[in-house]
PDB file of N, CA and C in Angstrom:
ATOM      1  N   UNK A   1     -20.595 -58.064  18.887  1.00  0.00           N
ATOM      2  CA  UNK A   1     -20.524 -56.618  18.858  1.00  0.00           C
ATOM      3  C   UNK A   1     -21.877 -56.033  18.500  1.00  0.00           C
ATOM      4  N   UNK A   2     -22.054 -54.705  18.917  1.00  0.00           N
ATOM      5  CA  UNK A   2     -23.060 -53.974  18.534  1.00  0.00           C
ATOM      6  C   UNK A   2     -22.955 -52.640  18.064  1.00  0.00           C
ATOM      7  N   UNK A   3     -24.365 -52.511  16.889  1.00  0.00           N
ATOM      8  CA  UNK A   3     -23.879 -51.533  15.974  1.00  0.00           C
ATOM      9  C   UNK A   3     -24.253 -50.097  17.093  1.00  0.00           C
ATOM     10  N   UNK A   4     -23.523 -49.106  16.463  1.00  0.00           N
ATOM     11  CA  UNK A   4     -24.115 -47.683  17.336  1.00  0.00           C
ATOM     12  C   UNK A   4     -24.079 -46.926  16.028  1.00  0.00           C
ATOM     13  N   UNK A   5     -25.474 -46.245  16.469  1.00  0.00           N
ATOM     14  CA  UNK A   5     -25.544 -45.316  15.525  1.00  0.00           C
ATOM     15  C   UNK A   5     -24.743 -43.881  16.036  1.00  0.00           C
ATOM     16  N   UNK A   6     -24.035 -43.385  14.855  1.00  0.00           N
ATOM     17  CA  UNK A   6     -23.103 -41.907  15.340  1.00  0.00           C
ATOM     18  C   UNK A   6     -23.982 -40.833  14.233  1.00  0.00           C
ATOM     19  N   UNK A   7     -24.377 -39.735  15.771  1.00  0.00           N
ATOM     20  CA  UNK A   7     -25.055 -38.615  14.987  1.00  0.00           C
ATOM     21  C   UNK A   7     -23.671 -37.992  13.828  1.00  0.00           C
ATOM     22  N   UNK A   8     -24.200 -37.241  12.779  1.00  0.00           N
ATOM     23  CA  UNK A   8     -23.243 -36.748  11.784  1.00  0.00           C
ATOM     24  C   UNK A   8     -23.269 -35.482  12.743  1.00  0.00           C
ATOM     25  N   UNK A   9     -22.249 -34.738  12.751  1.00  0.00           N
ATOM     26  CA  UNK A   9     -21.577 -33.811  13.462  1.00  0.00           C
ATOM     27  C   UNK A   9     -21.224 -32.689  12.208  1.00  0.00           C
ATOM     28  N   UNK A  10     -21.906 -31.973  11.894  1.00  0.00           N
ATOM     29  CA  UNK A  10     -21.497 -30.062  11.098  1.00  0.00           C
ATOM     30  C   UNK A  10     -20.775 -28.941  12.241  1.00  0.00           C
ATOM     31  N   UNK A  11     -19.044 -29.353  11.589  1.00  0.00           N
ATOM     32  CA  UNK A  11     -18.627 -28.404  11.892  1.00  0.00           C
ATOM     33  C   UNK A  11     -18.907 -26.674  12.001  1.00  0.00           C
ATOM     34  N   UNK A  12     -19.124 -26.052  12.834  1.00  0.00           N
ATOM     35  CA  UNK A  12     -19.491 -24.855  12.002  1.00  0.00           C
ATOM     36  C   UNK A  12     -17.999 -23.760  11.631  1.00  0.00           C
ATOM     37  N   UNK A  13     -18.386 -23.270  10.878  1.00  0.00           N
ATOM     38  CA  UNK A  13     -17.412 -22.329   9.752  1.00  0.00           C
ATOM     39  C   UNK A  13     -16.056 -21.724  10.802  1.00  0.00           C
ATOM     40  N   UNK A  14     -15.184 -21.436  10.403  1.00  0.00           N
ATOM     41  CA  UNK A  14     -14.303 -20.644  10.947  1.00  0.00           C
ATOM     42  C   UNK A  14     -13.931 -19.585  10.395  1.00  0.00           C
ATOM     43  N   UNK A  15     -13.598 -18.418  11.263  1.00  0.00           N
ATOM     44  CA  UNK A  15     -13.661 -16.807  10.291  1.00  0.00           C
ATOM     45  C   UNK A  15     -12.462 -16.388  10.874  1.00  0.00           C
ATOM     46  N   UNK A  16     -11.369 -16.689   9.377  1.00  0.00           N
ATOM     47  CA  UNK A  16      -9.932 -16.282   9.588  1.00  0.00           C
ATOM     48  C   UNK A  16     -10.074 -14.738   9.921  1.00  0.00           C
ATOM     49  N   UNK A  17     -10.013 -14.798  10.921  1.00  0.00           N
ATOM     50  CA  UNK A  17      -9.320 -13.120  11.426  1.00  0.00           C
ATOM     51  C   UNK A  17      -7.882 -12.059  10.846  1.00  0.00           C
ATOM     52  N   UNK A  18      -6.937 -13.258  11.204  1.00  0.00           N
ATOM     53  CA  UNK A  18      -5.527 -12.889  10.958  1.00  0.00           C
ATOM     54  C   UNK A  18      -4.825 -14.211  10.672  1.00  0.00           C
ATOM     55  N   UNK A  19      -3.573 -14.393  10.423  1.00  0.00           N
ATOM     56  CA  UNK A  19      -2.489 -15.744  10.356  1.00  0.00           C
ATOM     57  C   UNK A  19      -2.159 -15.940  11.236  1.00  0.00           C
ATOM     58  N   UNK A  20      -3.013 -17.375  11.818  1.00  0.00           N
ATOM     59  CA  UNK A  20      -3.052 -17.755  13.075  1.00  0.00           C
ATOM     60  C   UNK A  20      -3.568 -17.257  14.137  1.00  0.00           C
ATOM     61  N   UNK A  21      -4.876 -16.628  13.760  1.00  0.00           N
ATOM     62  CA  UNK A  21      -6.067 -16.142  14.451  1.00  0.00           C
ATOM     63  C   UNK A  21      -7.222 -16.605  13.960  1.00  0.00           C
ATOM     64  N   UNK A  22      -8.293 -16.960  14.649  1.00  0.00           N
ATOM     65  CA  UNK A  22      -9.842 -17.690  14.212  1.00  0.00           C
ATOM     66  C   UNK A  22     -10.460 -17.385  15.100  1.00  0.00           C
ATOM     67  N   UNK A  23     -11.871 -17.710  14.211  1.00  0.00           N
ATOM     68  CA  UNK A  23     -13.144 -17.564  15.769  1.00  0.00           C
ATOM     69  C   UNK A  23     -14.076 -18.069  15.019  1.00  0.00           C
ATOM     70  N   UNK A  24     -14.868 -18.959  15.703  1.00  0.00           N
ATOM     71  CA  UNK A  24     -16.278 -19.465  15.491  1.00  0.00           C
ATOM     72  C   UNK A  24     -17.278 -19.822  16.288  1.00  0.00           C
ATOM     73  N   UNK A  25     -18.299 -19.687  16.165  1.00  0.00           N
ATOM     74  CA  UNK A  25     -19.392 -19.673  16.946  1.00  0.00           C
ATOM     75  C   UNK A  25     -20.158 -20.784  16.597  1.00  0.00           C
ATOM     76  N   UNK A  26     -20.647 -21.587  17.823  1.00  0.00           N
ATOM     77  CA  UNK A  26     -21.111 -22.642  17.979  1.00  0.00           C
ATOM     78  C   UNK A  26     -21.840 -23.131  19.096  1.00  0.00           C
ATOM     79  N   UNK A  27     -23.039 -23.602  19.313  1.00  0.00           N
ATOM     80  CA  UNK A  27     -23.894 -24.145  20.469  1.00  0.00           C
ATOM     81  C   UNK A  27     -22.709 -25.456  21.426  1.00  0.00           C
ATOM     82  N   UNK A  28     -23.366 -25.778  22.848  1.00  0.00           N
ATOM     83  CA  UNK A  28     -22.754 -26.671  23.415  1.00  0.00           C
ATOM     84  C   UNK A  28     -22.269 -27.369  22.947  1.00  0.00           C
ATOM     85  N   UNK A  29     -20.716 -27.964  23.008  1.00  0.00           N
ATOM     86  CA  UNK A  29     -20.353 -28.802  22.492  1.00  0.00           C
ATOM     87  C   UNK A  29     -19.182 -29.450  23.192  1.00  0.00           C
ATOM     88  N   UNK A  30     -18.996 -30.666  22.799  1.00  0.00           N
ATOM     89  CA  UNK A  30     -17.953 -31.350  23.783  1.00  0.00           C
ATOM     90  C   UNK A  30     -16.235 -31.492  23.059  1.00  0.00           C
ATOM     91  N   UNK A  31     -15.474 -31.874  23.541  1.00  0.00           N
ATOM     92  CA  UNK A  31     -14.119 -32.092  23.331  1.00  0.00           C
ATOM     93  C   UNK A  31     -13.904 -32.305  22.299  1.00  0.00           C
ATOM     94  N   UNK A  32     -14.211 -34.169  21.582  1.00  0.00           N
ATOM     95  CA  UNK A  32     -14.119 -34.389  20.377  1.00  0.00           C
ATOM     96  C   UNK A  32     -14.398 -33.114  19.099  1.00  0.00           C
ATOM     97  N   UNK A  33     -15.620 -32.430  19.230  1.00  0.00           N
ATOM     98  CA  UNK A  33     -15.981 -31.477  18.028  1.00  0.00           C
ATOM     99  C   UNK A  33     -15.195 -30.033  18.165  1.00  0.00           C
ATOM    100  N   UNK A  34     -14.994 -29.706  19.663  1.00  0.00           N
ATOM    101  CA  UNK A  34     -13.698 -28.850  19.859  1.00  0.00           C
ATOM    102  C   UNK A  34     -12.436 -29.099  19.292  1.00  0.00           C
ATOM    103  N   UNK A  35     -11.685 -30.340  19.583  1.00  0.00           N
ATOM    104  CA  UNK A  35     -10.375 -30.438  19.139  1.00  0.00           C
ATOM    105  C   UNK A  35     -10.451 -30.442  17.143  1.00  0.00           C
ATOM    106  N   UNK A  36     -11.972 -30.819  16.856  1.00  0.00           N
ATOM    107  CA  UNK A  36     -11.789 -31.054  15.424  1.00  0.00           C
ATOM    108  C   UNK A  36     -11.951 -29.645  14.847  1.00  0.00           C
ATOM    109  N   UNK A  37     -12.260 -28.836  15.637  1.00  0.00           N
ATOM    110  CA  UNK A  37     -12.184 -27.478  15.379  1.00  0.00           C
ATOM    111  C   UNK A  37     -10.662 -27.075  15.029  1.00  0.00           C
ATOM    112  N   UNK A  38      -9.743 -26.808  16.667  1.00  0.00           N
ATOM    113  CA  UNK A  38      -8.769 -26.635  16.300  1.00  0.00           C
ATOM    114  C   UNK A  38      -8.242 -27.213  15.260  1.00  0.00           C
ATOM    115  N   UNK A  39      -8.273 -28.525  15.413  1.00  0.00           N
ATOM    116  CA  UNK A  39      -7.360 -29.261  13.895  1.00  0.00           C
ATOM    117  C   UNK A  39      -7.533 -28.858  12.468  1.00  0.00           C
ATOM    118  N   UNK A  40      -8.722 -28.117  12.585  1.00  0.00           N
ATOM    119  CA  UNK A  40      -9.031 -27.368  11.238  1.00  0.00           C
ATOM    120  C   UNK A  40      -8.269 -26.401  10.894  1.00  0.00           C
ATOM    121  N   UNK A  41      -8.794 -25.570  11.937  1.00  0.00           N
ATOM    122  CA  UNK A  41      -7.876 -24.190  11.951  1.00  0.00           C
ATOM    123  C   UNK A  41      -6.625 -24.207  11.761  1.00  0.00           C
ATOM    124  N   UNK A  42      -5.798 -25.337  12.911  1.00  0.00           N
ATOM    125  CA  UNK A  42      -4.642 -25.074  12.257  1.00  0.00           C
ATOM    126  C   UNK A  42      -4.054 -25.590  11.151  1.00  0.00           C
ATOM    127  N   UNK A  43      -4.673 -26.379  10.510  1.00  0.00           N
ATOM    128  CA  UNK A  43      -4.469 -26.814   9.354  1.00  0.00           C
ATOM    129  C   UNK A  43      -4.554 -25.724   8.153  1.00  0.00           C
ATOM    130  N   UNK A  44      -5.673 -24.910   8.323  1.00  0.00           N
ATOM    131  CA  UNK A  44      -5.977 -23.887   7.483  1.00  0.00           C
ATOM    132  C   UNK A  44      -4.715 -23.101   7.518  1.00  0.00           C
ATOM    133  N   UNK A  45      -4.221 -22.448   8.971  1.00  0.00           N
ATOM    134  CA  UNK A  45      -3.077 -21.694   8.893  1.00  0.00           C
ATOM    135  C   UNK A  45      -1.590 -22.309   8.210  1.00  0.00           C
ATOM    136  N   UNK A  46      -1.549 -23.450   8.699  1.00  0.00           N
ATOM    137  CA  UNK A  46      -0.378 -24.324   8.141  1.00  0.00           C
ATOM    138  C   UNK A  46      -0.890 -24.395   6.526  1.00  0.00           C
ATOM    139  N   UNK A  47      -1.792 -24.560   5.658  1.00  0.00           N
ATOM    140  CA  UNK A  47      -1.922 -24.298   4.311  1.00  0.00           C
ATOM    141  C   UNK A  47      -1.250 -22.915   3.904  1.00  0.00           C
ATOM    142  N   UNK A  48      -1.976 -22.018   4.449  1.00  0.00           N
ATOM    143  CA  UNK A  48      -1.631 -20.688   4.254  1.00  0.00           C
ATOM    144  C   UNK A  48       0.156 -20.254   3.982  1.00  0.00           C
ATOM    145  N   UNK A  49       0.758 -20.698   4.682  1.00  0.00           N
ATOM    146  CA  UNK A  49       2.030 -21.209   5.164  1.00  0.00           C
ATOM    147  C   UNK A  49       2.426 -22.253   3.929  1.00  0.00           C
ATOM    148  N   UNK A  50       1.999 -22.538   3.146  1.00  0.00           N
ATOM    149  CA  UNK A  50       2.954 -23.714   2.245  1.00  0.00           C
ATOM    150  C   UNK A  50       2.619 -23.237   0.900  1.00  0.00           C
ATOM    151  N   UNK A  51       2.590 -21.774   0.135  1.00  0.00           N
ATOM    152  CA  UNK A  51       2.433 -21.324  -0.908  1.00  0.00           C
ATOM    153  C   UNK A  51       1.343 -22.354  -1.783  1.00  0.00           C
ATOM    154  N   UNK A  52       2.227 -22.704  -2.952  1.00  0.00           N
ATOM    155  CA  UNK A  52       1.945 -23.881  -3.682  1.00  0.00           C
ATOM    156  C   UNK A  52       1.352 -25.109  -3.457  1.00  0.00           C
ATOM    157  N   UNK A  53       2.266 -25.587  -2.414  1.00  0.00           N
ATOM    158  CA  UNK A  53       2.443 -26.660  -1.528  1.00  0.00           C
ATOM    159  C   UNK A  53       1.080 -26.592  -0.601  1.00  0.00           C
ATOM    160  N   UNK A  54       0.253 -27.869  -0.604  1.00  0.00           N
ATOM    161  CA  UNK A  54      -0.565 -28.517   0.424  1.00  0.00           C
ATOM    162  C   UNK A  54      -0.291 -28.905   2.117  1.00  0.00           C
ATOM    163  N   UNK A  55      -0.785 -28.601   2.708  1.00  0.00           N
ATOM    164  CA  UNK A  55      -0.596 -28.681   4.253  1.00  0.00           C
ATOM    165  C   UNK A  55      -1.124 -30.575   3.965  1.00  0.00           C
ATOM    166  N   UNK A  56      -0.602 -31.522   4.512  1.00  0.00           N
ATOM    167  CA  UNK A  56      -0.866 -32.673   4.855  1.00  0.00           C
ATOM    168  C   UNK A  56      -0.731 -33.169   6.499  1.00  0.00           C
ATOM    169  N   UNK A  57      -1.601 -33.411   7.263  1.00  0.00           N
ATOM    170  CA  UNK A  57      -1.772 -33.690   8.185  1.00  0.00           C
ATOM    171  C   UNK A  57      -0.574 -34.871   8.874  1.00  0.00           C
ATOM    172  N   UNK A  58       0.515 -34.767   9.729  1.00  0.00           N
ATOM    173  CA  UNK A  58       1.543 -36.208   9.928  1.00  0.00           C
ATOM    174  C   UNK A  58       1.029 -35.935  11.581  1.00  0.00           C
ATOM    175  N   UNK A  59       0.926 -35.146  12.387  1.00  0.00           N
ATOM    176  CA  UNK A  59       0.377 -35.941  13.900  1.00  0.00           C
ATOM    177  C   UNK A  59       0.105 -34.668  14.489  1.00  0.00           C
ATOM    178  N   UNK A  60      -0.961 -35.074  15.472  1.00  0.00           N
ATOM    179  CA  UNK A  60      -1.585 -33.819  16.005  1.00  0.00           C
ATOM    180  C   UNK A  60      -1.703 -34.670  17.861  1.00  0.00           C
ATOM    181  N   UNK A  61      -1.463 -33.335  18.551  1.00  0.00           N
ATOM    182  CA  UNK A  61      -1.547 -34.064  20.051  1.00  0.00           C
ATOM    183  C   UNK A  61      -2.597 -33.061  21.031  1.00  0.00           C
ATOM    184  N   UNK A  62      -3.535 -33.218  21.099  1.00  0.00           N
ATOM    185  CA  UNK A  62      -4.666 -32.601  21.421  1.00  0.00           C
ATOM    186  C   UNK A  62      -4.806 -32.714  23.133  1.00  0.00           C
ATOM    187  N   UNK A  63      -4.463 -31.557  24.070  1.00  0.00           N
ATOM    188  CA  UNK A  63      -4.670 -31.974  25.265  1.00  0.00           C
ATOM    189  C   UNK A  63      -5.969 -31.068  26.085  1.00  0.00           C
ATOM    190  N   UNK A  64      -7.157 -31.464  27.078  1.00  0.00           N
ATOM    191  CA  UNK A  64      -8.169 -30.633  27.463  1.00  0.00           C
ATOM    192  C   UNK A  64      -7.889 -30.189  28.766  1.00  0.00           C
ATOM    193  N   UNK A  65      -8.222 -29.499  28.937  1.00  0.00           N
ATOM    194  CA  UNK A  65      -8.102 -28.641  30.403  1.00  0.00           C
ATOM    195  C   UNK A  65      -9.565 -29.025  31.330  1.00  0.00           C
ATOM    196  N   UNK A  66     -10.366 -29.416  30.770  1.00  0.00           N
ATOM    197  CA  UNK A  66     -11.815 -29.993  31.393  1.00  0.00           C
ATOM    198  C   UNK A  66     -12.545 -28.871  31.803  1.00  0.00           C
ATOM    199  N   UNK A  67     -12.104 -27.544  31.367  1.00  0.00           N
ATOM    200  CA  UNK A  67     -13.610 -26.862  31.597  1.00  0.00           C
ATOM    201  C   UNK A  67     -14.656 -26.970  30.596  1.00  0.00           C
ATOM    202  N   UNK A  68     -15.756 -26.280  31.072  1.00  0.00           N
ATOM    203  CA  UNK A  68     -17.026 -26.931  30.399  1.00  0.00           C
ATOM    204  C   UNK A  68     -17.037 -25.805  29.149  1.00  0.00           C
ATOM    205  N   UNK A  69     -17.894 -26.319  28.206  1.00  0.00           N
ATOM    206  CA  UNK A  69     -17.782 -25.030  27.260  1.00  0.00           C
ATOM    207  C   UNK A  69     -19.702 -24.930  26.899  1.00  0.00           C
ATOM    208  N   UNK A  70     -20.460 -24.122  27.308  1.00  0.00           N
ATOM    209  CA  UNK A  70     -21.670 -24.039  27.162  1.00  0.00           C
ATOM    210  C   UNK A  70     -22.700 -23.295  25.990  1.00  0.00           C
ATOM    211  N   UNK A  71     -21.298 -23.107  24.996  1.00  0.00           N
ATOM    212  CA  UNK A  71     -22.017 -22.494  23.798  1.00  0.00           C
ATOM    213  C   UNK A  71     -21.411 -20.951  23.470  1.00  0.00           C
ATOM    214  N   UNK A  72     -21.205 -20.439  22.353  1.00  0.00           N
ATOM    215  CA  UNK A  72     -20.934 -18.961  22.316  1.00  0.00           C
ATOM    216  C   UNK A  72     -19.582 -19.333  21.130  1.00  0.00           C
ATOM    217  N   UNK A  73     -18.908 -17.906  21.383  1.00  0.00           N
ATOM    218  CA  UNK A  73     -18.309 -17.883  20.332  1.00  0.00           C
ATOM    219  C   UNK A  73     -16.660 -18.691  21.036  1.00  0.00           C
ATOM    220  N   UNK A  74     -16.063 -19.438  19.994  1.00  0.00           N
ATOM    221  CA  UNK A  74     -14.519 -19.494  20.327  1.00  0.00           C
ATOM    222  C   UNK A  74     -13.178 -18.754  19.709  1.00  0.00           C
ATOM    223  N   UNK A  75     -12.177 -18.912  20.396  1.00  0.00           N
ATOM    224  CA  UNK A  75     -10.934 -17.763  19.592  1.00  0.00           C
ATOM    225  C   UNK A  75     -10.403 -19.182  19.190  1.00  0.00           C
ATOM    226  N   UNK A  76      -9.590 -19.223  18.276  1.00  0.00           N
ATOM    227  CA  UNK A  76      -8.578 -20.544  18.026  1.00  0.00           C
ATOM    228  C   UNK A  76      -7.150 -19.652  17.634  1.00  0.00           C
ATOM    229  N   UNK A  77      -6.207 -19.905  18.390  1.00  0.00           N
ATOM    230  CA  UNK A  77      -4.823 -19.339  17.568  1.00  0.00           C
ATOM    231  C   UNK A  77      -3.683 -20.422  17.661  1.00  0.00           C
ATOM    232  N   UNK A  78      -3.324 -19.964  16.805  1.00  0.00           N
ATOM    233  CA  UNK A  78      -1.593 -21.208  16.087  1.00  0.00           C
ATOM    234  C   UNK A  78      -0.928 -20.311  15.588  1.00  0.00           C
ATOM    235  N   UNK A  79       0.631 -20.589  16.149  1.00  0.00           N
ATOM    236  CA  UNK A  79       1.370 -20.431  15.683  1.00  0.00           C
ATOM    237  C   UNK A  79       2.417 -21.120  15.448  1.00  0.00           C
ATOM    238  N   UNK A  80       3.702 -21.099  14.235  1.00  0.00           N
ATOM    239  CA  UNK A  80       4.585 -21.399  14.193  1.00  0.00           C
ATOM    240  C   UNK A  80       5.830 -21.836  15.091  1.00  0.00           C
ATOM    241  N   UNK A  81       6.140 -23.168  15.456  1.00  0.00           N
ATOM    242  CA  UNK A  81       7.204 -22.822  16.639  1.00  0.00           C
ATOM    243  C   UNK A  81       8.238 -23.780  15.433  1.00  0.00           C
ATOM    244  N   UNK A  82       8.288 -24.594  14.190  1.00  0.00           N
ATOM    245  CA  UNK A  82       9.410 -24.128  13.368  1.00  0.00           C
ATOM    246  C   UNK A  82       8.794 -24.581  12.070  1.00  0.00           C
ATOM    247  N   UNK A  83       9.495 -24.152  10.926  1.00  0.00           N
ATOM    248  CA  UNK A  83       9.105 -24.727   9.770  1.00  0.00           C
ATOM    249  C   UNK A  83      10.337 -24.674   8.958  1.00  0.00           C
ATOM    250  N   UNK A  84      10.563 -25.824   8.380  1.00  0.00           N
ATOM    251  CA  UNK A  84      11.569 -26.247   7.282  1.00  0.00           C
ATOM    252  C   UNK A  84      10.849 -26.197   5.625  1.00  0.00           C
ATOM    253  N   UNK A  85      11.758 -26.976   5.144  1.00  0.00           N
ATOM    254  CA  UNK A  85      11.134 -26.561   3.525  1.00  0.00           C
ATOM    255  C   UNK A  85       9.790 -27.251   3.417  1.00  0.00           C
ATOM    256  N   UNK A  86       9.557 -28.363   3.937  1.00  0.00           N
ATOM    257  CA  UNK A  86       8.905 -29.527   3.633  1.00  0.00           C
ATOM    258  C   UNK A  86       7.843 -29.727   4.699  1.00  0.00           C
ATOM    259  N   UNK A  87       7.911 -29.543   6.352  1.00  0.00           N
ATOM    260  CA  UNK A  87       7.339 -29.787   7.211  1.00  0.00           C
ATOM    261  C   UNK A  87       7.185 -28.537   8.422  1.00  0.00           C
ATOM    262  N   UNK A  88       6.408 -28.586   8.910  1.00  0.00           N
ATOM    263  CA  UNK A  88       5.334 -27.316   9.757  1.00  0.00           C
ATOM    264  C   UNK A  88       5.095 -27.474  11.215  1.00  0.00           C
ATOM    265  N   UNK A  89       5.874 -27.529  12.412  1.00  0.00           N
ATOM    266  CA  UNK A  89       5.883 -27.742  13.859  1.00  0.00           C
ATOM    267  C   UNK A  89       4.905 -26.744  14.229  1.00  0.00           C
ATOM    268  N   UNK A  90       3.353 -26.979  14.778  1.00  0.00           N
ATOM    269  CA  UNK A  90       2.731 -25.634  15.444  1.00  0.00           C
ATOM    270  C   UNK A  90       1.945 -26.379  16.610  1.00  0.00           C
ATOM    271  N   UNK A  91       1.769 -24.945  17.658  1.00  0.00           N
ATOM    272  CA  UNK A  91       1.288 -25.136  18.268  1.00  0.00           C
ATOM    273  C   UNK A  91      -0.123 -24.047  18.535  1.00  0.00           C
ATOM    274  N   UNK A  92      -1.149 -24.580  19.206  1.00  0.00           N
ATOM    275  CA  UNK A  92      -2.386 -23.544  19.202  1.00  0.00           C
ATOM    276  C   UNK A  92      -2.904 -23.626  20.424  1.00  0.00           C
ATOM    277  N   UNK A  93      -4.047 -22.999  20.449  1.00  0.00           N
ATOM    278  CA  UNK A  93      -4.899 -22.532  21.639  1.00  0.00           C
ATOM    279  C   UNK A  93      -6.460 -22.557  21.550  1.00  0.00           C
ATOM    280  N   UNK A  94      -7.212 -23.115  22.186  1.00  0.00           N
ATOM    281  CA  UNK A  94      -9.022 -22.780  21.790  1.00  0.00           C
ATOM    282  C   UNK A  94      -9.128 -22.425  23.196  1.00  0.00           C
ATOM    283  N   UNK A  95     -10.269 -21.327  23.367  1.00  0.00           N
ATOM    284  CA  UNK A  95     -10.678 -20.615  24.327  1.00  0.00           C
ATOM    285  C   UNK A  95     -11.963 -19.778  24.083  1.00  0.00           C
ATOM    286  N   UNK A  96     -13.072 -19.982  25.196  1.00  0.00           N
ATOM    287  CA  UNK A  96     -13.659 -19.062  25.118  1.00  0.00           C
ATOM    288  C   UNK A  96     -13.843 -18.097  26.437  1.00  0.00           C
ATOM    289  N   UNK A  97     -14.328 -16.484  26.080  1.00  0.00           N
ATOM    290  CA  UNK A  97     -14.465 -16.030  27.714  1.00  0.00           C
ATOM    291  C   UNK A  97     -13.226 -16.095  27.698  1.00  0.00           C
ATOM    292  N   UNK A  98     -11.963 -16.089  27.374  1.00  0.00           N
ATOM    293  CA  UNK A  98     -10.725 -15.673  28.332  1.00  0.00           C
ATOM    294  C   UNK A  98     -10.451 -17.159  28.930  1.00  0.00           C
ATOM    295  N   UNK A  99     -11.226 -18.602  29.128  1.00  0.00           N
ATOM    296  CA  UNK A  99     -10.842 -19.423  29.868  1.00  0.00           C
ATOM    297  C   UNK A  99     -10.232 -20.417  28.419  1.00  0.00           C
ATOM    298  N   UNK A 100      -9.088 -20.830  28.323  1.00  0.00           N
ATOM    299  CA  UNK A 100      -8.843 -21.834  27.586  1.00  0.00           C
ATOM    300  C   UNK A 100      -9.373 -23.329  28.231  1.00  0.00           C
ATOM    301  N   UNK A 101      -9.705 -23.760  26.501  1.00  0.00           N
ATOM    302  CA  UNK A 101     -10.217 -25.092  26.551  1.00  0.00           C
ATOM    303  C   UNK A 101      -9.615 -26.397  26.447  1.00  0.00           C
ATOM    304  N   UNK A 102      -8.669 -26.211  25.375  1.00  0.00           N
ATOM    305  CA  UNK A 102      -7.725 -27.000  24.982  1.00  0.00           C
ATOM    306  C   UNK A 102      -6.450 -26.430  24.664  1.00  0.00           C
ATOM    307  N   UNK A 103      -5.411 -26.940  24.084  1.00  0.00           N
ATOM    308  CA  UNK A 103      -4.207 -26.738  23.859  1.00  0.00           C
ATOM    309  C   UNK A 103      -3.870 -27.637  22.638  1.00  0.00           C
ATOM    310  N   UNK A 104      -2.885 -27.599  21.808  1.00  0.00           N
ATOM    311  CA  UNK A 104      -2.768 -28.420  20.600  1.00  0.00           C
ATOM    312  C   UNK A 104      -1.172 -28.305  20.328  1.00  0.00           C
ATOM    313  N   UNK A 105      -0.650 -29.586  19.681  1.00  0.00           N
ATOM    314  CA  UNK A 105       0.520 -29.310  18.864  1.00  0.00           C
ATOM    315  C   UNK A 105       0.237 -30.099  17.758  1.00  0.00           C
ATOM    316  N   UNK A 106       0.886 -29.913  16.859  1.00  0.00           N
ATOM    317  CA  UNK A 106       0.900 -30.436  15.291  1.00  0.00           C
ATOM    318  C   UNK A 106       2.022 -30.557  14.493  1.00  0.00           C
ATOM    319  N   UNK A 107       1.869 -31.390  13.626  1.00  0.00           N
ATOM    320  CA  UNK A 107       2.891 -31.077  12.246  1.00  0.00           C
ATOM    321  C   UNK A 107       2.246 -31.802  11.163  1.00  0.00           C
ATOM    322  N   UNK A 108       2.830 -31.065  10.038  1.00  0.00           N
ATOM    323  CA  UNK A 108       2.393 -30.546   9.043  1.00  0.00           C
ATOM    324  C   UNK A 108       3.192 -30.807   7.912  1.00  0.00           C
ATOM    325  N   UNK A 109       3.116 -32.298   6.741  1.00  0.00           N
ATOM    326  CA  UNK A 109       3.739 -31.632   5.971  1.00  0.00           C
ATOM    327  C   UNK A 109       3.933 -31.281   4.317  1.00  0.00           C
ATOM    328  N   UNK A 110       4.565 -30.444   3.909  1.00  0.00           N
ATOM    329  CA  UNK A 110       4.109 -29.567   2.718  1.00  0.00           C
ATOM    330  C   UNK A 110       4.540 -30.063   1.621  1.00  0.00           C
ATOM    331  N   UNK A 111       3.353 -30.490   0.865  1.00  0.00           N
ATOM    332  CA  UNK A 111       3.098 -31.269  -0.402  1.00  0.00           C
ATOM    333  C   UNK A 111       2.846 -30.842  -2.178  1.00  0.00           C
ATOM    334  N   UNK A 112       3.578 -31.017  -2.574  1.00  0.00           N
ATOM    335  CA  UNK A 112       2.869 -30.616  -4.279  1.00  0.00           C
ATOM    336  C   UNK A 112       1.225 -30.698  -4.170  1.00  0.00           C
ATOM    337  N   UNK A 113       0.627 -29.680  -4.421  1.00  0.00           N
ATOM    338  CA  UNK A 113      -1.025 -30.054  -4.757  1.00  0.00           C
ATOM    339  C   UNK A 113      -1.715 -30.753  -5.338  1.00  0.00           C
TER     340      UNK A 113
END
């Protein structure tokens, strides 16, 4: 085997708009650092969503649409499609320009801190 070096990757910031609204701005970037976007975001919203209680990550399904994304700002939105006492079903959206990039589902679930 051979070693590869992996550049470190800085997310950049996300600016909660609303619950289950985001946007961040960021130079060219590819899929992997996109979807880790969304997964943020909606994680952030799914926190928001569990009072007390910690958002814990149980499976995320990340699918791309293959357009190109050449830099600028992105929208990210999630919402709720169910939540019980304990666990958080959502689904989201990344897009920039009006063209979506990806698509996301998740769950989520809600932990003592």
């Amino acid at each position: 085997m051979t070693e590869t070096a992996h550049a470190a990757i800085t997310l950049p910031e996300i600016k909660i708009t609303a619950p289950g609204e985001a946007k961040a701005h960021l130079p060219k970037a590819g899929e992997a650092v996109l979807s880790a976007l969304m997964i943020r975001a909606m994680r952030a919203h799914a926190d928001s969503l569990g009072g007390e209680k910690t958002a814990k990550t149980v499976s995320i399904s990340v699918d791309v649409t293959g357009a190109d994304f050449a830099g600028g700002e992105v929208a990210l939105s999630s919402k709720v499609d169910r939540q019980t006492r304990t666990i958080i079903f959502m689904s989201g959206t990344l897009s920039a320009d009006g063209t979506t990039l990806l698509k996301a589902t998740s769950i989520f679930r809600l932990t003592d801190a």
